[in-house]
PDB file of N, CA and C in Angstrom:
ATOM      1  N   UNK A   1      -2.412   1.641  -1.704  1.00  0.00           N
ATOM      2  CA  UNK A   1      -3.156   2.019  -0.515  1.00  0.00           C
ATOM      3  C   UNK A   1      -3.801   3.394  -0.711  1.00  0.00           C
ATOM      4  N   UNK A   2      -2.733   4.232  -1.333  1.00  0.00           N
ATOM      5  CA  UNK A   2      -3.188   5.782  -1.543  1.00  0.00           C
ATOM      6  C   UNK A   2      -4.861   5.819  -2.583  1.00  0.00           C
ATOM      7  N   UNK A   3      -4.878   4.726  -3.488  1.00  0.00           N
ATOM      8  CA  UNK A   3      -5.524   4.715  -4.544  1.00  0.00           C
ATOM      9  C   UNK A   3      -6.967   4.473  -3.995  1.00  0.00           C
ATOM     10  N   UNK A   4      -6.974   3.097  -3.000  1.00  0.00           N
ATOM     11  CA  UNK A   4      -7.512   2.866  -1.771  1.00  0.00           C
ATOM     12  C   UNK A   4      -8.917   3.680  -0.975  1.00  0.00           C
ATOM     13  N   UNK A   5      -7.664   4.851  -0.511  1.00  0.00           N
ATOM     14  CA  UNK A   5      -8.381   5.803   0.431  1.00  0.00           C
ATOM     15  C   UNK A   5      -9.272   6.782  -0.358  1.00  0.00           C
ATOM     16  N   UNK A   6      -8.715   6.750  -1.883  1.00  0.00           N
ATOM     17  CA  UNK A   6      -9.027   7.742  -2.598  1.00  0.00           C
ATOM     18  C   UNK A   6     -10.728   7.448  -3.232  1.00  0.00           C
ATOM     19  N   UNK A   7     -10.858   6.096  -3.214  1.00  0.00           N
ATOM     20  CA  UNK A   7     -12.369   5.489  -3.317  1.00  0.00           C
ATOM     21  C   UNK A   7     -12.974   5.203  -2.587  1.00  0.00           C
ATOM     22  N   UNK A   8     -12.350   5.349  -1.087  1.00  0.00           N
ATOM     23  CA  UNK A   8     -13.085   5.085  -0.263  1.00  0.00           C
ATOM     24  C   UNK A   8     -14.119   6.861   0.095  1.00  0.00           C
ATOM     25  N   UNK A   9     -13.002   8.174   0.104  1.00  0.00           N
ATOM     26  CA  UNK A   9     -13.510   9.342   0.129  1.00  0.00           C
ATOM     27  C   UNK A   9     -14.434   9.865  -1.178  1.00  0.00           C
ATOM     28  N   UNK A  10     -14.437   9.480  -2.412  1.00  0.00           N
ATOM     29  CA  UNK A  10     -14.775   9.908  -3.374  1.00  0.00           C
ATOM     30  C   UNK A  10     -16.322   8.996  -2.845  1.00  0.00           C
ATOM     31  N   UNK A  11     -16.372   7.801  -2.551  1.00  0.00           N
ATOM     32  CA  UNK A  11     -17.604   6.966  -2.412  1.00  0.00           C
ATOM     33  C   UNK A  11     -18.260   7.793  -1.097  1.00  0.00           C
ATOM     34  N   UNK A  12     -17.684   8.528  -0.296  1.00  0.00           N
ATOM     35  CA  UNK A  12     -18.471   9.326   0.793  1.00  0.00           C
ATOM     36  C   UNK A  12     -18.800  10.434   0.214  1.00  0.00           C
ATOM     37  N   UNK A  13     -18.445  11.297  -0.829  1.00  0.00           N
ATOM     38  CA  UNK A  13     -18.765  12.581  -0.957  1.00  0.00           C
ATOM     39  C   UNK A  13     -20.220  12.127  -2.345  1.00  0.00           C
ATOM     40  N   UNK A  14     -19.603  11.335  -3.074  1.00  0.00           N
ATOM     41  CA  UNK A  14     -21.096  10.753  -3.314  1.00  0.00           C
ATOM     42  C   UNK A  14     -22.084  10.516  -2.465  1.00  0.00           C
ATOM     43  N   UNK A  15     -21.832   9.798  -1.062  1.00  0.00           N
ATOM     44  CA  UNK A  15     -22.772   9.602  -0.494  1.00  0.00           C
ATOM     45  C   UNK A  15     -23.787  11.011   0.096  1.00  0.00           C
ATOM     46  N   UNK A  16     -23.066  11.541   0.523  1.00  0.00           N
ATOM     47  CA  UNK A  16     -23.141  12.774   1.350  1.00  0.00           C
ATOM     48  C   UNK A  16     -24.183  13.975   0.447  1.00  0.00           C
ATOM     49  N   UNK A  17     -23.699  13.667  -0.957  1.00  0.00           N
ATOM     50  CA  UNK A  17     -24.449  14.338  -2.284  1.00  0.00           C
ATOM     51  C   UNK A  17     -25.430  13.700  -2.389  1.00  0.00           C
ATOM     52  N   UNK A  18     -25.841  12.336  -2.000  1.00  0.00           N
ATOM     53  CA  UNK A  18     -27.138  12.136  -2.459  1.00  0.00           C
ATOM     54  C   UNK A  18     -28.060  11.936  -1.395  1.00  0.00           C
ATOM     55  N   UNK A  19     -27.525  12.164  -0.098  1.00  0.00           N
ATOM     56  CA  UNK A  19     -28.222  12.733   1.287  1.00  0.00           C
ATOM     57  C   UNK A  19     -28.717  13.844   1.284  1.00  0.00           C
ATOM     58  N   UNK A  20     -27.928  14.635   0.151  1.00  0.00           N
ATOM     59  CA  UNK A  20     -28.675  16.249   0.110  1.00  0.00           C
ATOM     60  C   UNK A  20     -29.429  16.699  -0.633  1.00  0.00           C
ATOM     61  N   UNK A  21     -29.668  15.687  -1.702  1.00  0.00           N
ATOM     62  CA  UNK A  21     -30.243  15.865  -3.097  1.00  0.00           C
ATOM     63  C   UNK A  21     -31.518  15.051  -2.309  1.00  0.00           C
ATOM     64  N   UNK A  22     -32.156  14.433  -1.392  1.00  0.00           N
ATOM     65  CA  UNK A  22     -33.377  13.852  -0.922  1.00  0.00           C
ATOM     66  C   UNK A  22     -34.038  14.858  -0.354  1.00  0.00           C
ATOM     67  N   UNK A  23     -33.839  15.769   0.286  1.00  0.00           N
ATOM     68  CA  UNK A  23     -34.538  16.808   0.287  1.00  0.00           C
ATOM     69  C   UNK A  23     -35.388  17.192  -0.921  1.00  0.00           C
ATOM     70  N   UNK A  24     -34.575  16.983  -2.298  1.00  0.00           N
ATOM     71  CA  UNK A  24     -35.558  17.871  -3.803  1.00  0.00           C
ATOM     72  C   UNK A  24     -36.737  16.855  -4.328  1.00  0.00           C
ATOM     73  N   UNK A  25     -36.036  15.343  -3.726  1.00  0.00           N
ATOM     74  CA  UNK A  25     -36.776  14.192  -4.653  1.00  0.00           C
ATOM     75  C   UNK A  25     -38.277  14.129  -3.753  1.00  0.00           C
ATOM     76  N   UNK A  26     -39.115  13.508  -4.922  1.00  0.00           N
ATOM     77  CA  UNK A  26     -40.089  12.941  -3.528  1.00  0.00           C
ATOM     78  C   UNK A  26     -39.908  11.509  -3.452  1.00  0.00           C
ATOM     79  N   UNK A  27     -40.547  11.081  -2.415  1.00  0.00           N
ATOM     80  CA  UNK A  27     -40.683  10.095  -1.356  1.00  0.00           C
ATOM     81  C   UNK A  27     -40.309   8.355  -2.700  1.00  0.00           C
ATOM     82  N   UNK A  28     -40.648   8.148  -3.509  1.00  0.00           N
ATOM     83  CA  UNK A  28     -40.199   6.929  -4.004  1.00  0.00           C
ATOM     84  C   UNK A  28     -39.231   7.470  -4.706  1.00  0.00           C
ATOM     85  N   UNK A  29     -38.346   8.304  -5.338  1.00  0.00           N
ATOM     86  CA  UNK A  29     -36.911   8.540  -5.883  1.00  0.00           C
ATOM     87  C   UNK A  29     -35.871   8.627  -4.895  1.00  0.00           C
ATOM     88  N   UNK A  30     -36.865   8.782  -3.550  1.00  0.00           N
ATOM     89  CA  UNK A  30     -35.808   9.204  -2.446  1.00  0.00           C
ATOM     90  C   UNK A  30     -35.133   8.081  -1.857  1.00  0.00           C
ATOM     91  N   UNK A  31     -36.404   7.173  -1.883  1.00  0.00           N
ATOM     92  CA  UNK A  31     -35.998   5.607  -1.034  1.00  0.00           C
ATOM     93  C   UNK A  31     -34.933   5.144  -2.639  1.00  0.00           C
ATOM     94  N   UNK A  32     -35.225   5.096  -3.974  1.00  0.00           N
ATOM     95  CA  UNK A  32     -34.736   4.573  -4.490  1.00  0.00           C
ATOM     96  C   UNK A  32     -33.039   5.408  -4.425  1.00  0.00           C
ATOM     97  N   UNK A  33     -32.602   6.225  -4.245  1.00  0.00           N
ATOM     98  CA  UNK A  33     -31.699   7.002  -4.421  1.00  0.00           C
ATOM     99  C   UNK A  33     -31.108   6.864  -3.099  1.00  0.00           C
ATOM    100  N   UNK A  34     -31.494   6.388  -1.836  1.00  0.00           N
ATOM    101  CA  UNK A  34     -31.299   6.078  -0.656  1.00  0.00           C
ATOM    102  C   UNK A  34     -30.218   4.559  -0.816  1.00  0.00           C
ATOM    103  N   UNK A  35     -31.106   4.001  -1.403  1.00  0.00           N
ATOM    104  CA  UNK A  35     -30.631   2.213  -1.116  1.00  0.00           C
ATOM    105  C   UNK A  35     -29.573   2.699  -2.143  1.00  0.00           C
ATOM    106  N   UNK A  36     -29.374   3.243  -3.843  1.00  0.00           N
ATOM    107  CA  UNK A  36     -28.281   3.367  -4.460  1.00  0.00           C
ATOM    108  C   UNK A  36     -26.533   4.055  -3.931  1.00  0.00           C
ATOM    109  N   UNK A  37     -27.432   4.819  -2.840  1.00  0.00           N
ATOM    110  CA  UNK A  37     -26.078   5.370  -2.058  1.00  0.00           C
ATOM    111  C   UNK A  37     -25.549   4.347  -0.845  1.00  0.00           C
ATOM    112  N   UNK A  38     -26.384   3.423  -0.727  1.00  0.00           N
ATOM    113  CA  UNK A  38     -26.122   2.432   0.863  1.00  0.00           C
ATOM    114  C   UNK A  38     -25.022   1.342  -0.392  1.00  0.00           C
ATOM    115  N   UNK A  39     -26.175   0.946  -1.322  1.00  0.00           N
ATOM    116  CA  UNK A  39     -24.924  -0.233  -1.898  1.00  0.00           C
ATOM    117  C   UNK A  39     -23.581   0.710  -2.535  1.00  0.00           C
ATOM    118  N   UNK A  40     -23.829   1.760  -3.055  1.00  0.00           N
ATOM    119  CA  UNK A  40     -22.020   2.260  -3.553  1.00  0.00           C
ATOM    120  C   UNK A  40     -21.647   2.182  -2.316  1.00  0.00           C
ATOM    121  N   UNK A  41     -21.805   2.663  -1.472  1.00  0.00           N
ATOM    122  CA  UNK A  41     -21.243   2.489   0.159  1.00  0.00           C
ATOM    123  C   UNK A  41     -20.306   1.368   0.246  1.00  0.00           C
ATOM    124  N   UNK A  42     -21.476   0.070   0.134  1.00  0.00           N
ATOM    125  CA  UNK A  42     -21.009  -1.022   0.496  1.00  0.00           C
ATOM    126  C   UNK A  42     -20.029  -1.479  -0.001  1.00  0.00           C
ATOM    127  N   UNK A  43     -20.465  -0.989  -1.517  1.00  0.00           N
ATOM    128  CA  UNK A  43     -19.222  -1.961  -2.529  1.00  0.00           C
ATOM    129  C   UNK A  43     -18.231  -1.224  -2.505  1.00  0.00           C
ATOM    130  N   UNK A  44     -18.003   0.083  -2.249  1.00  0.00           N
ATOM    131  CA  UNK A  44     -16.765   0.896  -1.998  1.00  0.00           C
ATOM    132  C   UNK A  44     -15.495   0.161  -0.821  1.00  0.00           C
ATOM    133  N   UNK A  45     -16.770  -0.352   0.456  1.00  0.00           N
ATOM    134  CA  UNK A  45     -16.063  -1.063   1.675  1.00  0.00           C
ATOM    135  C   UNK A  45     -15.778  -2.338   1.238  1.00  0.00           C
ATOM    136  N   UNK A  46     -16.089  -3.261  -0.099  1.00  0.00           N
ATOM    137  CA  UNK A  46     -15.843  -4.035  -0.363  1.00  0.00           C
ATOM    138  C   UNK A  46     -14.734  -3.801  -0.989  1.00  0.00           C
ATOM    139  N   UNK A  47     -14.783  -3.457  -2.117  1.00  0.00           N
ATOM    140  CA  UNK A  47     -13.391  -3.098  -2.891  1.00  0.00           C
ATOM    141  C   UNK A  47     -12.203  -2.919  -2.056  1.00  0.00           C
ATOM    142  N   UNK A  48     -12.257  -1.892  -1.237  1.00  0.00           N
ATOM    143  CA  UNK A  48     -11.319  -1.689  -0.370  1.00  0.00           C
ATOM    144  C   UNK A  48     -10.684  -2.598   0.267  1.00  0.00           C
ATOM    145  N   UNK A  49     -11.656  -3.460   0.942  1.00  0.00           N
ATOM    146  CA  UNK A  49     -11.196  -4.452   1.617  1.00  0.00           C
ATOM    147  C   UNK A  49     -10.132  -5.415   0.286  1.00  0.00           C
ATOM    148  N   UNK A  50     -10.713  -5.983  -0.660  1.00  0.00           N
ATOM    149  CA  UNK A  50     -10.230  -6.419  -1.660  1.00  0.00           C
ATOM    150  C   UNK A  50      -8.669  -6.006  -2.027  1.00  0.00           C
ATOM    151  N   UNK A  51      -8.901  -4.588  -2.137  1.00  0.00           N
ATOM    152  CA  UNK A  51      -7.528  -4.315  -2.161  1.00  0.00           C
ATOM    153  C   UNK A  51      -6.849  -4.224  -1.297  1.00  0.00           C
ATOM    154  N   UNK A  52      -6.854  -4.116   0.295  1.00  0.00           N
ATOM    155  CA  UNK A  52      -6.362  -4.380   0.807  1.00  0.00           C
ATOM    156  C   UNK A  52      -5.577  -5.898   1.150  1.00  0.00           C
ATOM    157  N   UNK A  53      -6.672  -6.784   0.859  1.00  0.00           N
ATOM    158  CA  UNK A  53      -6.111  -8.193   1.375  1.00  0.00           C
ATOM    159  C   UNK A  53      -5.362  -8.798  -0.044  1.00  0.00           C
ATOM    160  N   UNK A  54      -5.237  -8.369  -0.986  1.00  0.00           N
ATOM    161  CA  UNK A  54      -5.092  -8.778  -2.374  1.00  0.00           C
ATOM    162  C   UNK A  54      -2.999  -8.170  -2.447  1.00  0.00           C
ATOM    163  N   UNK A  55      -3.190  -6.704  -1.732  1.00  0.00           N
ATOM    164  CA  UNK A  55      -1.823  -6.195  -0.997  1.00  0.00           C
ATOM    165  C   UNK A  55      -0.539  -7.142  -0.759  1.00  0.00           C
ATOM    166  N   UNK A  56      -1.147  -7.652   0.593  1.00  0.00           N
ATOM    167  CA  UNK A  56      -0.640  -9.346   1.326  1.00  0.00           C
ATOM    168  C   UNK A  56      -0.530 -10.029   0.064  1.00  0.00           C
ATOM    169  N   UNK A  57      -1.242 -10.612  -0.742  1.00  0.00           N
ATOM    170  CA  UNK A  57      -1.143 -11.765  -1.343  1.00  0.00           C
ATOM    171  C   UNK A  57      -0.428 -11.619  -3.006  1.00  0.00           C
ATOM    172  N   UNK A  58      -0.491 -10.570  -3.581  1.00  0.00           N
ATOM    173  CA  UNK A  58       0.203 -10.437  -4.746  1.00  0.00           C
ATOM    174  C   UNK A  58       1.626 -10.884  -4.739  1.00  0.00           C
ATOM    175  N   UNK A  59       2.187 -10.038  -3.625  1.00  0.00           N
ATOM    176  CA  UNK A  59       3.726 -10.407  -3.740  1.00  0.00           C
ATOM    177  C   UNK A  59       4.274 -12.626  -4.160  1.00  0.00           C
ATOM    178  N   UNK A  60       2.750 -12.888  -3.210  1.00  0.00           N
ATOM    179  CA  UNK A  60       2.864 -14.833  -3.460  1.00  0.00           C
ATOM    180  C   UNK A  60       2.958 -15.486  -4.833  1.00  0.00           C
ATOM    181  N   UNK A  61       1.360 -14.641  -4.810  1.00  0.00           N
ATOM    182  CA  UNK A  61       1.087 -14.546  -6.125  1.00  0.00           C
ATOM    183  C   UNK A  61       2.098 -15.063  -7.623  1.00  0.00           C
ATOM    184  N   UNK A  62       2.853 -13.679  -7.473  1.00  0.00           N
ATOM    185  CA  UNK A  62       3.586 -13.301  -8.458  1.00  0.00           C
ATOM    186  C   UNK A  62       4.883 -14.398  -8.559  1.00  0.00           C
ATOM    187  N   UNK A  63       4.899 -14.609  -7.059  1.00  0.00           N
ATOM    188  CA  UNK A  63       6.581 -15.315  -7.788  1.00  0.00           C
ATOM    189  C   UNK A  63       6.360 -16.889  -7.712  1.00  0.00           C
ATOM    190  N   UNK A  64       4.819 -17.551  -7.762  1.00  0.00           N
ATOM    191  CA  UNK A  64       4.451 -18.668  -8.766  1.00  0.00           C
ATOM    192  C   UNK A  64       3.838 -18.815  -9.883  1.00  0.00           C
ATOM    193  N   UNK A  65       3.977 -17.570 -10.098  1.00  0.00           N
ATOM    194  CA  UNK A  65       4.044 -17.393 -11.957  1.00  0.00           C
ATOM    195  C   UNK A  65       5.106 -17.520 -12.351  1.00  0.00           C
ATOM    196  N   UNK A  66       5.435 -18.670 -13.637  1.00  0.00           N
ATOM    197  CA  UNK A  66       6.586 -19.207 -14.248  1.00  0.00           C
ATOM    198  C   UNK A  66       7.344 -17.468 -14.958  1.00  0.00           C
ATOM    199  N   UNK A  67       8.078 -17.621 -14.989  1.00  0.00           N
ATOM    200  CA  UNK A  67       9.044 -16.541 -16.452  1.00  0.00           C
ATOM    201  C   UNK A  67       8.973 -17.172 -17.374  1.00  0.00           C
ATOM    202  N   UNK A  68       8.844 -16.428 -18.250  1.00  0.00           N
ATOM    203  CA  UNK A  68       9.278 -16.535 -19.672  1.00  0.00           C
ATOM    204  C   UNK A  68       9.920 -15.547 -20.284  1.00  0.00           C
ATOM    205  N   UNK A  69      11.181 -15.857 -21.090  1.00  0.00           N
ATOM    206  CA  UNK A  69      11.796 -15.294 -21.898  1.00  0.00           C
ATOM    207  C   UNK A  69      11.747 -15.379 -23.454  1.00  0.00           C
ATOM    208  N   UNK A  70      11.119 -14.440 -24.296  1.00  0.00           N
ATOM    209  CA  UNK A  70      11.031 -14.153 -25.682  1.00  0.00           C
ATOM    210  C   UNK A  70      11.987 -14.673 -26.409  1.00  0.00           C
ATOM    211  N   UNK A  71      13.763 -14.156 -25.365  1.00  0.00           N
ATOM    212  CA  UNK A  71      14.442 -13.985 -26.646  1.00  0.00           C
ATOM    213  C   UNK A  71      15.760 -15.268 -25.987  1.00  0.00           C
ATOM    214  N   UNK A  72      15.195 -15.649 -24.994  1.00  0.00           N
ATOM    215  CA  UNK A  72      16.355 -16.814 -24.314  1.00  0.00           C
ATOM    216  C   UNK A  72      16.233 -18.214 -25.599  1.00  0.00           C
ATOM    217  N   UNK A  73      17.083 -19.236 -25.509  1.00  0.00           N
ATOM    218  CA  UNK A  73      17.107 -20.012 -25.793  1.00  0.00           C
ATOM    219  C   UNK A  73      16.348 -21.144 -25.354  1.00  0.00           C
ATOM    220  N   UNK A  74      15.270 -22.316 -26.019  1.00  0.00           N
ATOM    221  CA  UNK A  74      14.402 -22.920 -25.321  1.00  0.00           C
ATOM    222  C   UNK A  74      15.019 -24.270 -25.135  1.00  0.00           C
TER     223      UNK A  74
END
């Protein structure tokens, strides 16, 4: 979860950096540098979500995966 929050803030201070850096660009680096900060946005809220709901479901996951033992007898 901690790991989580930590891409979700790192994906805002990117954002926030390239809100301030449009001021220097002109007008077509700006729109292009605009939409690049909307989709990290997005996919940041995607991921997140991902890991969040992925949380719930690992524990299932995991314990219908067979064992195997290397050194047991077959």
């Amino acid at each position: 979860m901690l790991e989580a929050v930590l891409i979700v803030l790192f994906s805002v201070q990117l954002s926030i950096l390239s809100f301030r850096l449009l001021t220097l660009l002109p007008a077509p680096f700006r729109e292009t540098l605009l939409k690049a900060a909307g989709l990290l946005f997005l996919g940041t809220l995607l991921t997140f979500f991902l890991l969040y709901e992925s949380s719930f479901q690992w524990p299932d996951f995991s314990s219908r995966l067979p064992s195997y033992s290397l050194w047991a007898p077959s």
